[in-house]
Protein backbone atom coordinates (compact mmCIF):
# COMPACT_ATOMS: atom_id res chain seq x y z
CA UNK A 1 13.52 -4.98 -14.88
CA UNK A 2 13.62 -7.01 -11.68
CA UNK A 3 10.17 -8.17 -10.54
CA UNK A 4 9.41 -7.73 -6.94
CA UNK A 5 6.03 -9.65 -6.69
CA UNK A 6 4.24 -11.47 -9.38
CA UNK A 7 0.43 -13.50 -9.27
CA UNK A 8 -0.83 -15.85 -11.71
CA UNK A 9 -4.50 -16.48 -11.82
CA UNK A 10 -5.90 -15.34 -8.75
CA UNK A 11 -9.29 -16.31 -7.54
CA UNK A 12 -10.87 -15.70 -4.86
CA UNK A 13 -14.86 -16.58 -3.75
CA UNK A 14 -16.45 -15.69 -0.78
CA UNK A 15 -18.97 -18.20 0.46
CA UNK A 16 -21.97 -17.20 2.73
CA UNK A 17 -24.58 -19.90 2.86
CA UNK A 18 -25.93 -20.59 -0.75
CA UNK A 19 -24.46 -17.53 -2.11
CA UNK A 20 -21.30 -17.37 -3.72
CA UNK A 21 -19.51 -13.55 -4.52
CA UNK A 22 -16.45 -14.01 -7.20
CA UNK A 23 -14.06 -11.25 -6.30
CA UNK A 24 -11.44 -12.26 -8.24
CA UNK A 25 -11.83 -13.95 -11.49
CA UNK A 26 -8.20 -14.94 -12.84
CA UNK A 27 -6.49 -11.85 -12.05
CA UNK A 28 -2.76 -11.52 -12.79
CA UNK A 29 -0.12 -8.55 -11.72
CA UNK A 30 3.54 -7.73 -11.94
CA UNK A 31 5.63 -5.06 -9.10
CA UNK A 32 8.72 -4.80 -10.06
CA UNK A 33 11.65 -3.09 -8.51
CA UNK A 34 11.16 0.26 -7.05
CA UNK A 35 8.21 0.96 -9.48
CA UNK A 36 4.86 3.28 -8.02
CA UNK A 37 2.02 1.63 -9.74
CA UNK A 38 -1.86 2.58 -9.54
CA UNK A 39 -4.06 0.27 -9.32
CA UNK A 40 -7.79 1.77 -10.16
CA UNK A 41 -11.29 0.65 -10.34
CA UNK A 42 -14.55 0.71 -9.46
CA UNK A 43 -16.01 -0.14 -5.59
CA UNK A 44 -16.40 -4.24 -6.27
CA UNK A 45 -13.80 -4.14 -8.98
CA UNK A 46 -11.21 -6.55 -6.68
CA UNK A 47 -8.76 -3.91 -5.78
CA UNK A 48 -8.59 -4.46 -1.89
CA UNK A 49 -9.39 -8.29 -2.15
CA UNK A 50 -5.98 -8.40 -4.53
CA UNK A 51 -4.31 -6.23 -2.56
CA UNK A 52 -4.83 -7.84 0.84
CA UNK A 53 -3.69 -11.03 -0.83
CA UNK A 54 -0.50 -9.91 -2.40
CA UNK A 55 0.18 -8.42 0.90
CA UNK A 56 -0.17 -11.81 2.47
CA UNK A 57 -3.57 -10.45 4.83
CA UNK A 58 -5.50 -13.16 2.68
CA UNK A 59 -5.30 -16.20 0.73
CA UNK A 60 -6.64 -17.09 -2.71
CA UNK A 61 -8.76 -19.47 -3.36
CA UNK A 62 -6.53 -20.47 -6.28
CA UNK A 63 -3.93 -19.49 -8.36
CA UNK A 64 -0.53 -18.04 -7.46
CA UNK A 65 1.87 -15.38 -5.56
CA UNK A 66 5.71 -15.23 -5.58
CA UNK A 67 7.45 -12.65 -3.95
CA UNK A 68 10.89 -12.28 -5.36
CA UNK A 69 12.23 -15.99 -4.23
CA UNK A 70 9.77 -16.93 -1.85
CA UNK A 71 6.44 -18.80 -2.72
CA UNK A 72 3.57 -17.45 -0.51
CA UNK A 73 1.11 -20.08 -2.17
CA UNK A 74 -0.62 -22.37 0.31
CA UNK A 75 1.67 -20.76 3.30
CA UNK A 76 0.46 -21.47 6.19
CA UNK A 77 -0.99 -18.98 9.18
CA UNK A 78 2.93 -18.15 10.52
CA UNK A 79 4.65 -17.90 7.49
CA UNK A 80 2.18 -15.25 6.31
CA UNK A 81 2.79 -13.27 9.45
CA UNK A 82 6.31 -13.49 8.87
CA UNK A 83 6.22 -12.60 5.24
CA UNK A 84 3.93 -9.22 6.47
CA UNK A 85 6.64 -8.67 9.25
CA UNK A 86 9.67 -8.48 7.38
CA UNK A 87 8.52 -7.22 3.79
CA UNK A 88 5.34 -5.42 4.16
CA UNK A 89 4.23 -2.15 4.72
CA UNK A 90 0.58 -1.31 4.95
CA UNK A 91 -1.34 1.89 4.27
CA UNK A 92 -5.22 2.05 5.01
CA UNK A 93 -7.80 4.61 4.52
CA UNK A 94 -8.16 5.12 7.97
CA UNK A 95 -4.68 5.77 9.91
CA UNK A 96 -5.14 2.94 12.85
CA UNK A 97 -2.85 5.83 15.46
CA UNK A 98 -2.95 4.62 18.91
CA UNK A 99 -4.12 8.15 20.74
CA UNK A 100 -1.83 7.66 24.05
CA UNK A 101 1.50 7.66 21.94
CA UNK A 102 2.58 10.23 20.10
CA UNK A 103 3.57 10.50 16.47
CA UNK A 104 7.02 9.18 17.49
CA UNK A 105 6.16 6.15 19.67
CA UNK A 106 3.26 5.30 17.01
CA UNK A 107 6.13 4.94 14.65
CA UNK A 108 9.00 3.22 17.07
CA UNK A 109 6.16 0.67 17.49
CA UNK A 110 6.87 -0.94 14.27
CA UNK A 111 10.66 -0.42 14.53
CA UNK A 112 10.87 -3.05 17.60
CA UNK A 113 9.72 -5.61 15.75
CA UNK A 114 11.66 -4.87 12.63
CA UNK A 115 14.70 -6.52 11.32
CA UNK A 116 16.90 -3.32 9.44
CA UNK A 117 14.36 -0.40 10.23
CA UNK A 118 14.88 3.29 10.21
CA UNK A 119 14.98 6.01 12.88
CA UNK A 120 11.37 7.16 13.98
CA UNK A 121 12.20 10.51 13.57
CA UNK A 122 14.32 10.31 10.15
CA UNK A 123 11.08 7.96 9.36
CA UNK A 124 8.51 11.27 10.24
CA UNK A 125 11.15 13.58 8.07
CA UNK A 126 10.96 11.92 5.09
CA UNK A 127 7.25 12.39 4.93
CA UNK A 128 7.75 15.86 6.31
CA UNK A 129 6.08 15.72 9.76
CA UNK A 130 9.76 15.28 11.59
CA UNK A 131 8.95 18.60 13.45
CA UNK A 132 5.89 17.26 15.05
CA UNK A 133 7.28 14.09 16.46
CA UNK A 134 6.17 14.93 19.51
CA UNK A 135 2.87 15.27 19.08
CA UNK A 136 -0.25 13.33 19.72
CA UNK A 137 -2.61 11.80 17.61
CA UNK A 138 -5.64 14.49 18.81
CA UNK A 139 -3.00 17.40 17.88
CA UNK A 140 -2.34 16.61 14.30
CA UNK A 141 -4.68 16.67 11.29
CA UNK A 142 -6.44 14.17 9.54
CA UNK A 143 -3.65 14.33 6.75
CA UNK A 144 -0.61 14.61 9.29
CA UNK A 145 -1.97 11.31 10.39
CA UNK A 146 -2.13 9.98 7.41
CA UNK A 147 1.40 10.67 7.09
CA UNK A 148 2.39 9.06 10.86
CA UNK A 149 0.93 5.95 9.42
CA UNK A 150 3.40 6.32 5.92
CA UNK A 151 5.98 6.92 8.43
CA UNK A 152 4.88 3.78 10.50
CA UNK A 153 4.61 1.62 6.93
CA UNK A 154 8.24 2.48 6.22
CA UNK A 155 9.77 2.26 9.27
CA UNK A 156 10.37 -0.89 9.18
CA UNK A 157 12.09 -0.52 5.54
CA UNK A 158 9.61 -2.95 3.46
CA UNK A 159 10.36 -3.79 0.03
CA UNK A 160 6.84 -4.05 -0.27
CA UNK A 161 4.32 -0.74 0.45
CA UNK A 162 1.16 -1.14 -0.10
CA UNK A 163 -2.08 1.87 0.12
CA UNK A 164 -5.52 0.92 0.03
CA UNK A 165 -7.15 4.47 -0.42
CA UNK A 166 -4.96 6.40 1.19
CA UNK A 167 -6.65 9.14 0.27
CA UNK A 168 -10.26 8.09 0.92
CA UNK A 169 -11.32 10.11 3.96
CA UNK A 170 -9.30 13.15 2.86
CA UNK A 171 -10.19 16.54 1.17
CA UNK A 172 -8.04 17.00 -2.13
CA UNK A 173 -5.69 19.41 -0.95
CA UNK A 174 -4.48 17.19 2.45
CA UNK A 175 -4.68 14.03 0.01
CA UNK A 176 -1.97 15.39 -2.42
CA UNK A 177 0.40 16.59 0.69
CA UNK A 178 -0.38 12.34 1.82
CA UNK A 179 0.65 11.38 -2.02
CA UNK A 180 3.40 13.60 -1.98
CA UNK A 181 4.88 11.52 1.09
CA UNK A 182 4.06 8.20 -1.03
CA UNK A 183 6.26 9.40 -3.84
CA UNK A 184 8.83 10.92 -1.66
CA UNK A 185 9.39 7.77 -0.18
CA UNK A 186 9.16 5.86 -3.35
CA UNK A 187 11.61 7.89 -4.55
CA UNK A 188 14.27 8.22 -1.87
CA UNK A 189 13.59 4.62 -0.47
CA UNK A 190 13.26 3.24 -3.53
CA UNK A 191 10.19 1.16 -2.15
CA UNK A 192 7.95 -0.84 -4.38
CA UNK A 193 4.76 0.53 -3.90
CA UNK A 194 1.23 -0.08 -5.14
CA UNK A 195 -1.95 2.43 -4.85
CA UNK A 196 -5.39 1.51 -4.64
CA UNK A 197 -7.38 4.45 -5.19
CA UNK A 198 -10.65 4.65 -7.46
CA UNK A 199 -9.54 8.71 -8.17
CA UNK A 200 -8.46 8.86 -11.89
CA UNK A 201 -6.11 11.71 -11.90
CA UNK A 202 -3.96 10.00 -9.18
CA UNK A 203 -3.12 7.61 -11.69
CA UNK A 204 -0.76 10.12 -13.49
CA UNK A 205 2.00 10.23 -10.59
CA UNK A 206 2.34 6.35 -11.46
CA UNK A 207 4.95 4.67 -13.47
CA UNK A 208 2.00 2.49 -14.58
CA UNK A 209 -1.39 2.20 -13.80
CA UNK A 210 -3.46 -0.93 -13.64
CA UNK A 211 -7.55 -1.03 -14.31
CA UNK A 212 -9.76 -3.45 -12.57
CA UNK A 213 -13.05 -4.43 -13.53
CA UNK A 214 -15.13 -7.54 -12.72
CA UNK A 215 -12.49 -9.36 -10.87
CA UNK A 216 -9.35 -8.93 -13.40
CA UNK A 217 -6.76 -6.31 -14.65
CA UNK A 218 -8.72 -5.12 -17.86
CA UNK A 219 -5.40 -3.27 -18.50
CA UNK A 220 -2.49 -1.48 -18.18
CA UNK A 221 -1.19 1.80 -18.96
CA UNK A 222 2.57 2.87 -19.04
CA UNK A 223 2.87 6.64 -18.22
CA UNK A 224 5.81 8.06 -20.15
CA UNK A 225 6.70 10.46 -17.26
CA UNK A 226 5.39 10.67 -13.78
CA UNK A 227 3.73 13.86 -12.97
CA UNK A 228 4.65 15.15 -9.36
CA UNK A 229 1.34 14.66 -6.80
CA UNK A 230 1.89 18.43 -6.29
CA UNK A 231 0.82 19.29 -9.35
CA UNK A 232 -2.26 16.82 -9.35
CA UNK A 233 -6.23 18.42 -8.46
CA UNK A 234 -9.37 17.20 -8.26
């Protein structure tokens, strides 16, 4: 199996004065190619401090990160910007729309900048929203936003998507239609994509799920078959 992204040994300490907060304590993690993997844990476990250094929004404070070919360790300011650019798409718990543009523009905002990316509005169909292209931020729900942003992540045709509770400020039934558009474009994109989420049951839709806990991954569970978010509750 190809590996898309792998890190050796991350640390990473936050320094405030005297006190010192380990968020990462020697973690290590494997994407490979066109894999949906789960990443769960606890709130202080180190899912969103390794996930905004994999994604190249921070840096470690040692260890390492290769991303297929390219070494990100010790890159500098510009060549992380670059590396987010061109391979990265990001997925927050909170959708980041700007409210003058519609759901259209939001997307085609990421599309300018990228260097192979897809339609806007073939972008909004895959995560089912292509009928309400047209509409603004204020006119769509909380979970149709959600999805502009997926469609906004993938736009730009990443190899790399990655969700940091995409699900977080969602009721369960509007969070499985936003982790149905994850998998969909997992599936038809074939996009390497990672899930932060501290919900348990997500972790079935995953070809494997990873468990954090004090700073490392504690371990890591193969699921023998994805189950379809569709059929996932909570």
């Amino acid at each position: 199996m190809k590996t898309t992204l792998t890190a050796r040994d991350l640390t990473k300490i936050y320094r405030t004065g005297e006190v010192e907060v380990h968020a990462l304590r020697g973690a290590n993690l494997d994407l490979y190619e066109g894999e949906l993997v789960v990443i769960l844990g606890p709130s202080g476990s180190g899912k969103s401090t390794l996930l905004n250094i994999i994604g190249g929004l921070d840096a470690a404070t040692s260890g390492a990160v290769r991303f297929r070919d390219h070494e990100l360790t010790g890159a500098d300011e510009a060549d992380l910007t670059r590396f987010r650019r061109d391979h990265v798409g990001f997925v927050f718990q909170f959708y980041n729309l700007i409210p003058s543009l519609t759901a259209e523009e939001n997307v085609a905002l990421v599309t300018e900048i990228a260097q192979h990316p897809l339609e806007p509005a073939r972008a909004l169909d895959i995560v089912g929203l292509g009928e309400r292209r047209h509409h603004f931020p204020a006119q769509l729900s909380g979970g149709e936003q959600q999805r502009v942003a997926i469609a906004r992540a993938i736009a730009k045709q990443p190899e790399l998507l990655l969700c940091d509770e995409p699900t977080g400020a969602l009721d369960s039934k509007t969070g499985i239609l936003v982790l149905e558009a994850i998998d969909q474009v997992n599936r038809e994109l074939g996009t390497t994509t990672a899930v932060i989420t501290h919900n348990t049951v997500i972790g079935s839709m995953a070809d494997r799920v990873l468990h954090m806990a004090d700073g490392q991954v504690a371990r890591i569970d193969e699921n023998a078959e994805r189950q379809s978010a569709a059929g996932l509750a909570w």
